[in-house]
C-alpha atoms as a PDB file:
ATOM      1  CA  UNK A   1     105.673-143.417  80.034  1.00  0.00           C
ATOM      2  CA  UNK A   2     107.150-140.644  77.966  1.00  0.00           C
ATOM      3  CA  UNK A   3     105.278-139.413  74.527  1.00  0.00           C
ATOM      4  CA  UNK A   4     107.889-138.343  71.620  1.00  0.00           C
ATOM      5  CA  UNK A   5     106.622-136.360  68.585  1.00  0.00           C
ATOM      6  CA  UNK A   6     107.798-136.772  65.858  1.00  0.00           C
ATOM      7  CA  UNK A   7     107.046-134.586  62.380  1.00  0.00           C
ATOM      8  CA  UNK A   8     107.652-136.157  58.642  1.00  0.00           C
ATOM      9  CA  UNK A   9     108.859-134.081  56.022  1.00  0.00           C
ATOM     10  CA  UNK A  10     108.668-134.008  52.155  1.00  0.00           C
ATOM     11  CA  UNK A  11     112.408-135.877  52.410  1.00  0.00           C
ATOM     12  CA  UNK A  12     110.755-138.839  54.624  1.00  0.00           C
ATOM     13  CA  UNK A  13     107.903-139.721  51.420  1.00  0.00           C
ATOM     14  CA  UNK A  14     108.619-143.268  50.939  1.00  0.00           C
ATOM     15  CA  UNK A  15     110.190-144.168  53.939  1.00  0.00           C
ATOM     16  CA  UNK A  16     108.991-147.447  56.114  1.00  0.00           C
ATOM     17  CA  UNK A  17     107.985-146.568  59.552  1.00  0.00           C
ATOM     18  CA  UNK A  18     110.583-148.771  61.440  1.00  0.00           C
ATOM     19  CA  UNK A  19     113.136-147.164  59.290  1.00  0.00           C
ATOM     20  CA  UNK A  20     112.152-143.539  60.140  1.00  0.00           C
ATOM     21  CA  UNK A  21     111.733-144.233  63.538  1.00  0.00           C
ATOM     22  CA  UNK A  22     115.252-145.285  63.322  1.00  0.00           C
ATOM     23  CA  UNK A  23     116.668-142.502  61.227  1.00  0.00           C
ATOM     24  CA  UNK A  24     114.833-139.961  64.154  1.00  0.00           C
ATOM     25  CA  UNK A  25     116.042-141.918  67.099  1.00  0.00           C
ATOM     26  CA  UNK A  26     119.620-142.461  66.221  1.00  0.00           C
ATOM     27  CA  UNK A  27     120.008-143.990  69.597  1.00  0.00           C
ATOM     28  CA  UNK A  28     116.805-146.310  68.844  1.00  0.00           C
ATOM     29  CA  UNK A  29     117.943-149.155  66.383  1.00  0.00           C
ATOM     30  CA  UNK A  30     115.773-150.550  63.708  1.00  0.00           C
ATOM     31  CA  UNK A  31     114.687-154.229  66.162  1.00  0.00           C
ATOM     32  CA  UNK A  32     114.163-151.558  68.441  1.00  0.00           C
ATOM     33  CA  UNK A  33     111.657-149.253  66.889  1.00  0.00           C
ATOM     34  CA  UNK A  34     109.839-152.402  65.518  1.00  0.00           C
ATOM     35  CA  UNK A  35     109.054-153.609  69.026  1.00  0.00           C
ATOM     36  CA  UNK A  36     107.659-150.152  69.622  1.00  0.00           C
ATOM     37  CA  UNK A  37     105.784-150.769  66.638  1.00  0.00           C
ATOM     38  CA  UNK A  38     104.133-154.076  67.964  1.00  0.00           C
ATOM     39  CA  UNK A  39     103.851-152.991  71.083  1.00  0.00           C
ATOM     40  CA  UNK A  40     101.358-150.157  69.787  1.00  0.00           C
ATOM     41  CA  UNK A  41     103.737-147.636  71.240  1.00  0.00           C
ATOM     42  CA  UNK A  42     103.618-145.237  67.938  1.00  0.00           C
ATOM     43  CA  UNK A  43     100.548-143.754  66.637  1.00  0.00           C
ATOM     44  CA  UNK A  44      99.077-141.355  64.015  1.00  0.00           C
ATOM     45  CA  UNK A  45      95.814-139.322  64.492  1.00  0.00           C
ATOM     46  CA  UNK A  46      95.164-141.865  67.419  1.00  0.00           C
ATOM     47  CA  UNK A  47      95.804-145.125  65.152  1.00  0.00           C
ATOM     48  CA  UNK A  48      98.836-147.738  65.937  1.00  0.00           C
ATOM     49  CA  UNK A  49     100.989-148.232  63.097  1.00  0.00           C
ATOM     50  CA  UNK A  50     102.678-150.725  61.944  1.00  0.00           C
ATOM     51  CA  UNK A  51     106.382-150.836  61.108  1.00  0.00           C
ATOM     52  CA  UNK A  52     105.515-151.181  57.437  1.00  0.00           C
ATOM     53  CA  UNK A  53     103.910-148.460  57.147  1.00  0.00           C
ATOM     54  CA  UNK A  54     105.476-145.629  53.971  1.00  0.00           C
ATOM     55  CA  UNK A  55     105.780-142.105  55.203  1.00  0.00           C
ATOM     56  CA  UNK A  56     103.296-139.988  53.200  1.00  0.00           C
ATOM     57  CA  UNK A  57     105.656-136.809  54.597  1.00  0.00           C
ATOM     58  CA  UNK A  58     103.048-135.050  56.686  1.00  0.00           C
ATOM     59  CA  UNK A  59     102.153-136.759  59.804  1.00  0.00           C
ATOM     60  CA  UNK A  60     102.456-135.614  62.726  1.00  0.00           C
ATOM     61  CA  UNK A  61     103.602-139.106  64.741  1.00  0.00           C
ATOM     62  CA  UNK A  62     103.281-139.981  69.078  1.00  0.00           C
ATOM     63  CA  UNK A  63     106.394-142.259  70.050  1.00  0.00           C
ATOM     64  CA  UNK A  64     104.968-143.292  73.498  1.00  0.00           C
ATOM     65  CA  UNK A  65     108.496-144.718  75.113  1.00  0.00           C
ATOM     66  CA  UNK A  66     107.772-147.728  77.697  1.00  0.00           C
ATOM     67  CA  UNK A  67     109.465-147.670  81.266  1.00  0.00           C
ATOM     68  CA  UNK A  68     112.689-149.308  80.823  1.00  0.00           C
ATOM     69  CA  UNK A  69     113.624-152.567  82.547  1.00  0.00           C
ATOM     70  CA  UNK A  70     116.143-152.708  85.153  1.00  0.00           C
ATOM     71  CA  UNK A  71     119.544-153.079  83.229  1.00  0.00           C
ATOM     72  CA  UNK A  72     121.466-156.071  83.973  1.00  0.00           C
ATOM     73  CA  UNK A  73     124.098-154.246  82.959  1.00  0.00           C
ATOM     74  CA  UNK A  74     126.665-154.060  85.797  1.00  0.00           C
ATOM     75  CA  UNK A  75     128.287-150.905  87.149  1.00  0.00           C
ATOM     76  CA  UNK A  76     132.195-151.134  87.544  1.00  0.00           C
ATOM     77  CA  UNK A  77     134.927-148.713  88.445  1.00  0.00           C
ATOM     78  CA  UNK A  78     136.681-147.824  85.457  1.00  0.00           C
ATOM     79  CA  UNK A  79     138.632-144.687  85.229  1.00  0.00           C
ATOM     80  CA  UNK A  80     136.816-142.042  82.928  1.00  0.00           C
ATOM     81  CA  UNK A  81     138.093-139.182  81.245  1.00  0.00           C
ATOM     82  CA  UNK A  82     135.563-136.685  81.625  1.00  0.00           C
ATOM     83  CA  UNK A  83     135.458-133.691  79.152  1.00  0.00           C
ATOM     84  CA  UNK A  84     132.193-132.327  79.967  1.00  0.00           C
ATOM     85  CA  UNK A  85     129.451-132.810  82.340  1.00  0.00           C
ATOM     86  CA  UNK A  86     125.892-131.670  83.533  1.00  0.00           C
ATOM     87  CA  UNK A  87     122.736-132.986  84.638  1.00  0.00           C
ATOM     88  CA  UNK A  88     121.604-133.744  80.912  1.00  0.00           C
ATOM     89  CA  UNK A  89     125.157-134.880  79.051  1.00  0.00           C
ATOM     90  CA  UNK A  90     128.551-136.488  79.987  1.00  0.00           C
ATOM     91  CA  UNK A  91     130.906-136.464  76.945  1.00  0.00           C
ATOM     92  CA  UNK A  92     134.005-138.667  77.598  1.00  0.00           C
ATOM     93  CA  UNK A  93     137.875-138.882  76.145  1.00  0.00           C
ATOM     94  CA  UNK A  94     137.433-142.585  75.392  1.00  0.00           C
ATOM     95  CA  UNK A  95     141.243-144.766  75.261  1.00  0.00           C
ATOM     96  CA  UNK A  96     141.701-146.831  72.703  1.00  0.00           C
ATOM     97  CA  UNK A  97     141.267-150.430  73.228  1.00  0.00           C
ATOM     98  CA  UNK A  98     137.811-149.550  74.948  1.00  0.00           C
ATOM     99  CA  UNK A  99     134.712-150.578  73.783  1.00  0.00           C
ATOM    100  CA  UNK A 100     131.567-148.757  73.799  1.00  0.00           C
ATOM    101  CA  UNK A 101     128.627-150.976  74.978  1.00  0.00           C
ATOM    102  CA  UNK A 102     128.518-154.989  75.930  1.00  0.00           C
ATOM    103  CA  UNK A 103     128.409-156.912  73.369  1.00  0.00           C
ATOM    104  CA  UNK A 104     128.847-160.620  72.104  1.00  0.00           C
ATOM    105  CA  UNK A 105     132.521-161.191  73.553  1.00  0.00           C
ATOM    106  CA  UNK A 106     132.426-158.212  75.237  1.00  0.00           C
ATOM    107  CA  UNK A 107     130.240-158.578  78.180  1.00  0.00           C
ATOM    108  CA  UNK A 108     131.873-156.037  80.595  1.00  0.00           C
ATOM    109  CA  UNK A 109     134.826-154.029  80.817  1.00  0.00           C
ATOM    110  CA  UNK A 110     132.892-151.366  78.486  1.00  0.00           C
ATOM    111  CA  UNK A 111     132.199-148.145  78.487  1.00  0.00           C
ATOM    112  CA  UNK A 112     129.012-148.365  79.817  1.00  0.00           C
ATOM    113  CA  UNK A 113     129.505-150.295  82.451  1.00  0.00           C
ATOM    114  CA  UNK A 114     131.399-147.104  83.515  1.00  0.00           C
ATOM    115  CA  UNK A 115     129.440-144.826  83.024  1.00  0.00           C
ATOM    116  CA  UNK A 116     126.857-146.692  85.445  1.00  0.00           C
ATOM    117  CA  UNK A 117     129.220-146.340  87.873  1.00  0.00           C
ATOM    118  CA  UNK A 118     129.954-142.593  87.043  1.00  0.00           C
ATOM    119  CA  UNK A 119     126.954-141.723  86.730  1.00  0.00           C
ATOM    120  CA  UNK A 120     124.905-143.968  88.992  1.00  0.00           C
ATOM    121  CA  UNK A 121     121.016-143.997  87.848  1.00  0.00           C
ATOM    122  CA  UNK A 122     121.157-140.775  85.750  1.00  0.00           C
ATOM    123  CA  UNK A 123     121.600-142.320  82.393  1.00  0.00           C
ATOM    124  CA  UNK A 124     119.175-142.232  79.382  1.00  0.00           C
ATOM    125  CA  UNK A 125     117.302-145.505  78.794  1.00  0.00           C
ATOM    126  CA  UNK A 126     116.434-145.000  75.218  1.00  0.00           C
ATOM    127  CA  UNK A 127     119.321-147.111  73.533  1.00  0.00           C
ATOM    128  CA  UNK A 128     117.892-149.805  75.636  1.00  0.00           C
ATOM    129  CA  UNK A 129     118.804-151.968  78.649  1.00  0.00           C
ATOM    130  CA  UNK A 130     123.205-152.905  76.923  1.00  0.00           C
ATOM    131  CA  UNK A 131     123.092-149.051  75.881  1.00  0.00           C
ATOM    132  CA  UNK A 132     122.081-147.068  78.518  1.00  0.00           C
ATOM    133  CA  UNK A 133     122.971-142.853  77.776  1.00  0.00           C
ATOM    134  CA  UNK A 134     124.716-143.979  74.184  1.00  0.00           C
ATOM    135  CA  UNK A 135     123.742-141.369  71.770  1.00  0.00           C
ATOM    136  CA  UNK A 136     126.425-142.653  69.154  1.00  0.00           C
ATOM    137  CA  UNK A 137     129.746-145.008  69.025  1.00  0.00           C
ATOM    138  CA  UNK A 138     132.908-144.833  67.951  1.00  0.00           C
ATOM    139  CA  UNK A 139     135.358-148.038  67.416  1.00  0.00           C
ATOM    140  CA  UNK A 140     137.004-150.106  70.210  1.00  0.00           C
ATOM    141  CA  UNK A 141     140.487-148.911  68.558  1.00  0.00           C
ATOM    142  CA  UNK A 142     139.571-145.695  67.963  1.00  0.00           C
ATOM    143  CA  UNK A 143     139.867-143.017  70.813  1.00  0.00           C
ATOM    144  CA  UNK A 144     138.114-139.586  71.346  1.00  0.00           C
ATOM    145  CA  UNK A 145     135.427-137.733  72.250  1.00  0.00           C
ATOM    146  CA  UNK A 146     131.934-139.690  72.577  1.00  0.00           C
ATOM    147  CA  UNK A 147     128.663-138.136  74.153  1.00  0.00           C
ATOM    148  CA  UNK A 148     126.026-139.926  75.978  1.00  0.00           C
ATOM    149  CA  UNK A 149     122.578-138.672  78.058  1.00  0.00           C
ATOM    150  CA  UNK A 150     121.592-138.518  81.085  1.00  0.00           C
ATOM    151  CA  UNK A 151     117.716-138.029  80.680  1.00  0.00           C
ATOM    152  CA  UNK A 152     115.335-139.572  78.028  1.00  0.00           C
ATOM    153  CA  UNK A 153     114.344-135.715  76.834  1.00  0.00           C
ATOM    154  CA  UNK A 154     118.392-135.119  75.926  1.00  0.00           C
ATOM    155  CA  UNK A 155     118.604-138.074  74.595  1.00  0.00           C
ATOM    156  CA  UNK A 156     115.891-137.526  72.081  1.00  0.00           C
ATOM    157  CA  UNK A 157     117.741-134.099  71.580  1.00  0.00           C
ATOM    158  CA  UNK A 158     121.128-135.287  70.328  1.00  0.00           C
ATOM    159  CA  UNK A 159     119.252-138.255  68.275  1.00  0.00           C
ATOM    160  CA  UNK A 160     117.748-135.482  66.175  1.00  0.00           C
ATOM    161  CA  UNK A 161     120.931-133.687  65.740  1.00  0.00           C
ATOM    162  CA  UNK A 162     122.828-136.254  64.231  1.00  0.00           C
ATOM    163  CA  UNK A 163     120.116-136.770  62.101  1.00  0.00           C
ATOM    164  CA  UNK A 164     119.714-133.199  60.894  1.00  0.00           C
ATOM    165  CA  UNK A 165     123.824-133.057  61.070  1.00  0.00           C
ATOM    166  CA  UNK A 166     123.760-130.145  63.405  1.00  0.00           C
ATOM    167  CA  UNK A 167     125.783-132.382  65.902  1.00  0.00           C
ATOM    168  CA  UNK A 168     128.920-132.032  64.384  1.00  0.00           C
ATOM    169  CA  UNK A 169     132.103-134.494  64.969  1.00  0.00           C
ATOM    170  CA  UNK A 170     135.849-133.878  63.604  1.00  0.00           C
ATOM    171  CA  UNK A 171     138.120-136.707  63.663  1.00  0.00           C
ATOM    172  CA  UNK A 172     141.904-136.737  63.071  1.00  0.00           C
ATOM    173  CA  UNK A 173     143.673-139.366  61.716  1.00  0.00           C
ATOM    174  CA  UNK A 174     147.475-140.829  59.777  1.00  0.00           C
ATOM    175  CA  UNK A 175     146.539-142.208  56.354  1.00  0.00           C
ATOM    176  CA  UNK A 176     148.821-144.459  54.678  1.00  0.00           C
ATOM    177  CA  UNK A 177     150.132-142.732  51.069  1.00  0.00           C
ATOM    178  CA  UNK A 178     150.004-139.202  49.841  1.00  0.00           C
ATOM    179  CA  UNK A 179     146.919-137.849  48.681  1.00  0.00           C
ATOM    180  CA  UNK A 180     147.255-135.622  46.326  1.00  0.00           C
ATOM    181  CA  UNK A 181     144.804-133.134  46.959  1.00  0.00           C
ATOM    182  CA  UNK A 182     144.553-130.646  49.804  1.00  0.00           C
ATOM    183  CA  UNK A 183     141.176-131.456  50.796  1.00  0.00           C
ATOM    184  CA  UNK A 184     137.970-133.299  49.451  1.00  0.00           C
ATOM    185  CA  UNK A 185     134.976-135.145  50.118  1.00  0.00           C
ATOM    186  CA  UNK A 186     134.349-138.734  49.900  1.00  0.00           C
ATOM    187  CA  UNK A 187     130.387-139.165  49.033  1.00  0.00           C
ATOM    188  CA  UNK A 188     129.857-143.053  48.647  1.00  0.00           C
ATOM    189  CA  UNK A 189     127.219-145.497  50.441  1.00  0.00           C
ATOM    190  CA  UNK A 190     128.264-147.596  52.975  1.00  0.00           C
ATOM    191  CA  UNK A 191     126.333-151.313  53.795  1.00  0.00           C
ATOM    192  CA  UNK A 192     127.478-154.558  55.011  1.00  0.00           C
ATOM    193  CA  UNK A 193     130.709-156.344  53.168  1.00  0.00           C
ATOM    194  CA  UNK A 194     128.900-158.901  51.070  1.00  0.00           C
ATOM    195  CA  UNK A 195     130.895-161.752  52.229  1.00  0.00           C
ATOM    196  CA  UNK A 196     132.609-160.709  55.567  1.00  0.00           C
ATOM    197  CA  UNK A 197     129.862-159.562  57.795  1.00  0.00           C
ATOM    198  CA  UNK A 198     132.068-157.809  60.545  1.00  0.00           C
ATOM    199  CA  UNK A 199     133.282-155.556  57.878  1.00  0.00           C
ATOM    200  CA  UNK A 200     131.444-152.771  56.052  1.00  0.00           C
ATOM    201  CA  UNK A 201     131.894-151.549  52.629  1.00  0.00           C
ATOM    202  CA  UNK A 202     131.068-149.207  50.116  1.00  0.00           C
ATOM    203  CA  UNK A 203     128.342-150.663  48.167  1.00  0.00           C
ATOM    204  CA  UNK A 204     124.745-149.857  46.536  1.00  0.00           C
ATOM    205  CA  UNK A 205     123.394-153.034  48.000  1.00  0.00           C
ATOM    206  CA  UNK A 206     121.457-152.465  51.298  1.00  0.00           C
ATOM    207  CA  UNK A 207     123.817-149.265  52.076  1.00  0.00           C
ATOM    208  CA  UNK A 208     123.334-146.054  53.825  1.00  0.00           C
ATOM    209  CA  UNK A 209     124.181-142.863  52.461  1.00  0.00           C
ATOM    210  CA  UNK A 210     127.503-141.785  54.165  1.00  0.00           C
ATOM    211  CA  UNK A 211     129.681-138.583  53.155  1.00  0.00           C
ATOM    212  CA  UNK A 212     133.296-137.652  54.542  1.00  0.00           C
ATOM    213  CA  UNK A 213     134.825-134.268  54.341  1.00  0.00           C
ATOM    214  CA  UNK A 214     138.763-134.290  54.447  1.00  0.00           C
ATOM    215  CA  UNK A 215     141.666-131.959  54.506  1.00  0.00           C
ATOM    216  CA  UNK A 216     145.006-132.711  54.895  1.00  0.00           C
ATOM    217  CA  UNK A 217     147.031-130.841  57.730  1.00  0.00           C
ATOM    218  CA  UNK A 218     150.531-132.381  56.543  1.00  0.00           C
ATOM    219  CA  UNK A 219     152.509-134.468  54.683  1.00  0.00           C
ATOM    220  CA  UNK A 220     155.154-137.026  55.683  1.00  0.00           C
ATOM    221  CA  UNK A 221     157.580-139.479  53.889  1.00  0.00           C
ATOM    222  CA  UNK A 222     154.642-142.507  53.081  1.00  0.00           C
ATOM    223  CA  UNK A 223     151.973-140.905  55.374  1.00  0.00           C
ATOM    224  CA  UNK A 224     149.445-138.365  55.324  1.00  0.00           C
ATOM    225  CA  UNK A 225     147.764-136.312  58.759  1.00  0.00           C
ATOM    226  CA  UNK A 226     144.294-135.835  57.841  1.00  0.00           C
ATOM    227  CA  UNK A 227     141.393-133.985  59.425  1.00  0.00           C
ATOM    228  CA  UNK A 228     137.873-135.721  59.056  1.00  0.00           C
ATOM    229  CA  UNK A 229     134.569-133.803  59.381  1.00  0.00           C
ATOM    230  CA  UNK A 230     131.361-136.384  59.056  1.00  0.00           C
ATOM    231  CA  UNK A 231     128.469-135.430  57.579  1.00  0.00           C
ATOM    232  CA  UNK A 232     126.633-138.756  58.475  1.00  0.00           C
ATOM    233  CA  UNK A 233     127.620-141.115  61.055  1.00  0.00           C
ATOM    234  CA  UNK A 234     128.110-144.609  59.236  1.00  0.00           C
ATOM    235  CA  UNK A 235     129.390-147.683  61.163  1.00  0.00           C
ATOM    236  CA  UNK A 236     133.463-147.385  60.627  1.00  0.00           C
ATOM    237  CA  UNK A 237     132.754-144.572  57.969  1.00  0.00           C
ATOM    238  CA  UNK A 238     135.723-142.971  57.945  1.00  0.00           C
ATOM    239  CA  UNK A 239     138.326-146.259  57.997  1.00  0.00           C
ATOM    240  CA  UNK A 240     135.833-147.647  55.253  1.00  0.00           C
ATOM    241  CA  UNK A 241     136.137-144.279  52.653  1.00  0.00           C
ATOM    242  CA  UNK A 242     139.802-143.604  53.560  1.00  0.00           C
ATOM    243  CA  UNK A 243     140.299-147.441  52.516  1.00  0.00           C
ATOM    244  CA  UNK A 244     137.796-146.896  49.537  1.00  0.00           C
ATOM    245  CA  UNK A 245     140.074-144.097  48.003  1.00  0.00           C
ATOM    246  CA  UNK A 246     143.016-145.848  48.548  1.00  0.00           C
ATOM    247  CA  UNK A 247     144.780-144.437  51.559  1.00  0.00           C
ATOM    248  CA  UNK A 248     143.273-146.901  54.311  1.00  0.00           C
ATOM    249  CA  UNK A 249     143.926-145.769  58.275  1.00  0.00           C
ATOM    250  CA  UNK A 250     147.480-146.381  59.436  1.00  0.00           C
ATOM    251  CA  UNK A 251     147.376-149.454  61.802  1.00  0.00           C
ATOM    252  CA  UNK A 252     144.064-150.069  60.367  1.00  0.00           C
ATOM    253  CA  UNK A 253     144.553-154.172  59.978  1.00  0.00           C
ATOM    254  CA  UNK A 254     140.267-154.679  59.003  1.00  0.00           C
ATOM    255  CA  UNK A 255     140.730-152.392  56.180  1.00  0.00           C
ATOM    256  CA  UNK A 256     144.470-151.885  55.487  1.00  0.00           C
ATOM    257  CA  UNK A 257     147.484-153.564  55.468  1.00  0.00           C
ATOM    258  CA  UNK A 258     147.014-157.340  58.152  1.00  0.00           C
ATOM    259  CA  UNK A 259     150.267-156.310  59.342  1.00  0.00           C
ATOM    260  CA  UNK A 260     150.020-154.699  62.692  1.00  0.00           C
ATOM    261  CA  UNK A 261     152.643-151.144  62.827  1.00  0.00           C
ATOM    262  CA  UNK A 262     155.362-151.229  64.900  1.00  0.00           C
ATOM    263  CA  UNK A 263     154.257-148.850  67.936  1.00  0.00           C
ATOM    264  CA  UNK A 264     150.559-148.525  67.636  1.00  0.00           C
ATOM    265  CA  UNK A 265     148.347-150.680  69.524  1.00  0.00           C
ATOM    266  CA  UNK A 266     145.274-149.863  67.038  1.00  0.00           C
ATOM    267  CA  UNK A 267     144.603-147.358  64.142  1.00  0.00           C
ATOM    268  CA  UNK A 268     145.473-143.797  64.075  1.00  0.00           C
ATOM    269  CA  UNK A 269     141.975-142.531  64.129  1.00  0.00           C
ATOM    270  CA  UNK A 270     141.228-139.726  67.093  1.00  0.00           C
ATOM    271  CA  UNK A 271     137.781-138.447  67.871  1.00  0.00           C
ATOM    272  CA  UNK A 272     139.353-134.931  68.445  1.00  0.00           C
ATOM    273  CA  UNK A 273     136.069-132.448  68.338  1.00  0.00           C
ATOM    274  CA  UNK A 274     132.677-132.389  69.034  1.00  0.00           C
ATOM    275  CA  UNK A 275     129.783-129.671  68.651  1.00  0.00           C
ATOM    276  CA  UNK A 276     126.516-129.707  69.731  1.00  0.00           C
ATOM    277  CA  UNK A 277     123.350-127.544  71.083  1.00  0.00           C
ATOM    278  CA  UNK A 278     122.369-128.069  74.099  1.00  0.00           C
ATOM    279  CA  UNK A 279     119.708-130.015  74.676  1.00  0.00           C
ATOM    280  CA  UNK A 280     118.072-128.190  77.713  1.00  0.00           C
ATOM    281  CA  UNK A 281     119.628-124.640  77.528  1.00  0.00           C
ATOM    282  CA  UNK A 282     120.204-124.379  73.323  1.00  0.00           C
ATOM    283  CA  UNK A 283     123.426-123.265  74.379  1.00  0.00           C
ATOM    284  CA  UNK A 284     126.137-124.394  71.381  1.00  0.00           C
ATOM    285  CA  UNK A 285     128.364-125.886  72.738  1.00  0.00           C
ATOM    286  CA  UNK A 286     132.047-126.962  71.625  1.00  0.00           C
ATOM    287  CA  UNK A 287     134.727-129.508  72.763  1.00  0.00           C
ATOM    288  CA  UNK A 288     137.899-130.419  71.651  1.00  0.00           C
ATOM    289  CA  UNK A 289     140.781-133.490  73.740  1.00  0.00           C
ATOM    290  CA  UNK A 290     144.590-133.606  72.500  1.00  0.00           C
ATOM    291  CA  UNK A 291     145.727-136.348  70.053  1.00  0.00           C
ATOM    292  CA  UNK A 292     146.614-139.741  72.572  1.00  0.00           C
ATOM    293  CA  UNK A 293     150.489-139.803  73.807  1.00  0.00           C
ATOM    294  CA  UNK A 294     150.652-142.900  71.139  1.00  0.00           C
ATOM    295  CA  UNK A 295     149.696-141.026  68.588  1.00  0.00           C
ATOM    296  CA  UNK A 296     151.926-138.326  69.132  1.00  0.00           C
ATOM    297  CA  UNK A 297     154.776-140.392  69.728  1.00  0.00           C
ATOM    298  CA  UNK A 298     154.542-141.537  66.183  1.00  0.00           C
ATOM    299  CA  UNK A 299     153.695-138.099  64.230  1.00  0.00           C
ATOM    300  CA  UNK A 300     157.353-136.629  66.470  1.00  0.00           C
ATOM    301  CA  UNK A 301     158.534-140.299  64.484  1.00  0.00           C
ATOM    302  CA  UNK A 302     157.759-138.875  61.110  1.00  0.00           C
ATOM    303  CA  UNK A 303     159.160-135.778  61.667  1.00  0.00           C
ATOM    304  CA  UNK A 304     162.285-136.689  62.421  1.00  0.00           C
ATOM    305  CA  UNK A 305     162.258-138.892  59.609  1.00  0.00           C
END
């Protein structure tokens, strides 16, 4: 077993345990770092804490990882686009249409289940026995660039940097309207839609901070190309602010218009950039993918509008 530590700040004061654990581990949800909680798998000046526990903002805290059970998780031969690759990361050009991890309805067909067959037994098991090497996710419908680890140690790494934002991800994206500034920055907390709870929403109950940086890279008859930089990395953050100042993702039928658009088999959302430091060498490094042929087709559309 594999001993994590962790150091609390003056900005953690407050915080419950599970939650900071959570906040650290990006790849380590909430259920997850309480059942390293119970388990007496996190400890302070050789005491087990318990997930409700506040953050004074000075300890120094052991995450003692268990051995992780044999995934039943099943590898299949699905065509990757690799972008990068070493011994610690794989970063992948994800389709749209393909989702990131099983799930309830999803079972297989993910893209997990090829990266087990990719990668073979060098994945991360940190996100757990349905999340092997996920670091972060983006949307089934959404395309683009998407990291994952290959060791618990880079893992760990990349968790931290999308904490501390020093993992950096630009998105591009067709917004329906014309917004009438060149650029801006959408700073609004995003929680669970009070009555639909497959949506999110901005809202002070139970939310997360989340904050979107926007410029606009140009302007068409009805429809707006936008550039996206996030500062945190909220479930559908940047559909849910675009939709929250009134210019919702083209083809975006969850938080736009219900009717799907003629030639676009999901939202016009692409992962386009990522930057990160490497987690073994500290080397920065950055990668960018082309827009999909899709959404292409329909940006030469507006131009010959």
């Amino acid at each position: 077993m594999k001993a994590t530590i962790l150091q609390a700040t003056s900005e953690d004061v407050g915080a419950r345990l599970d939650s900071f654990l959570a906040s650290r581990l990006e790849g380590v949800s909430r259920s997850a770092a309480a059942r390293l909680l119970e388990s007496g798998c996190v400890v302070c000046d050789g005491k087990s804490l318990t997930k409700s526990y506040r953050i004074a903002g000075n300890e120094t805290i052991e995450v003692t990882l268990p051995q992780v059970a044999e995934t039943e998780v099943t590898a299949q031969d699905i065509p990757l686009d690799v972008v990068y690759e070493d011994s610690d990361v794989i970063v992948v050009n994800k389709p749209t249409g393909l989702v990131v991890h099983p799930a309830p309805g999803h079972p297989d067909g993910t893209l997990v289940n090829a990266l087990l067959h990719h990668c073979g037994d060098s994945l991360s098991g940190v996100g757990g026995e349905k999340r092997p090497g996920i670091v972060h996710r983006i949307d089934r419908d959404t395309s683009g660039l998407i990291i994952a680890a290959k060791n618990d140690e880079a893992h760990l790494g990349l968790s931290a940097q999308l904490a501390d934002h020093s993992l950096a991800r630009t998105y591009e994206c067709l917004v329906v309207g014309n917004l009438r500034e060149d650029s801006g920055t959408v700073s609004a907390p995003i929680g669970r839609h009070h009555t639909d709870r497959k949506k999110m929403a901005v809202t002070a109950k139970n939310s997360r901070h989340a904050v979107t940086h926007w410029e606009v890279i140009a302007r068409y008859n009805g429809v707006t190309h936008v550039r996206c930089h996030l500062e945190t990395g909220r479930t559908h953050q940047i559909r849910v602010h675009m939709a929250h100042i009134g210019h919702p993702i083209l083809g975006d039928t969850v938080y736009g218009s219900k009717k799907a658009v003629p030639g676009l088999t999901g939202q016009c959302l692409h992962a386009v950039g990522l930057r990160f430091i490497h987690p073994r060498s500290g080397e920065v490094i950055e990668l960018s993918c082309p827009l999909p042929e899709e959404f292409e087709k329909y940006l030469r559309k507006l131009e010959n509008r």
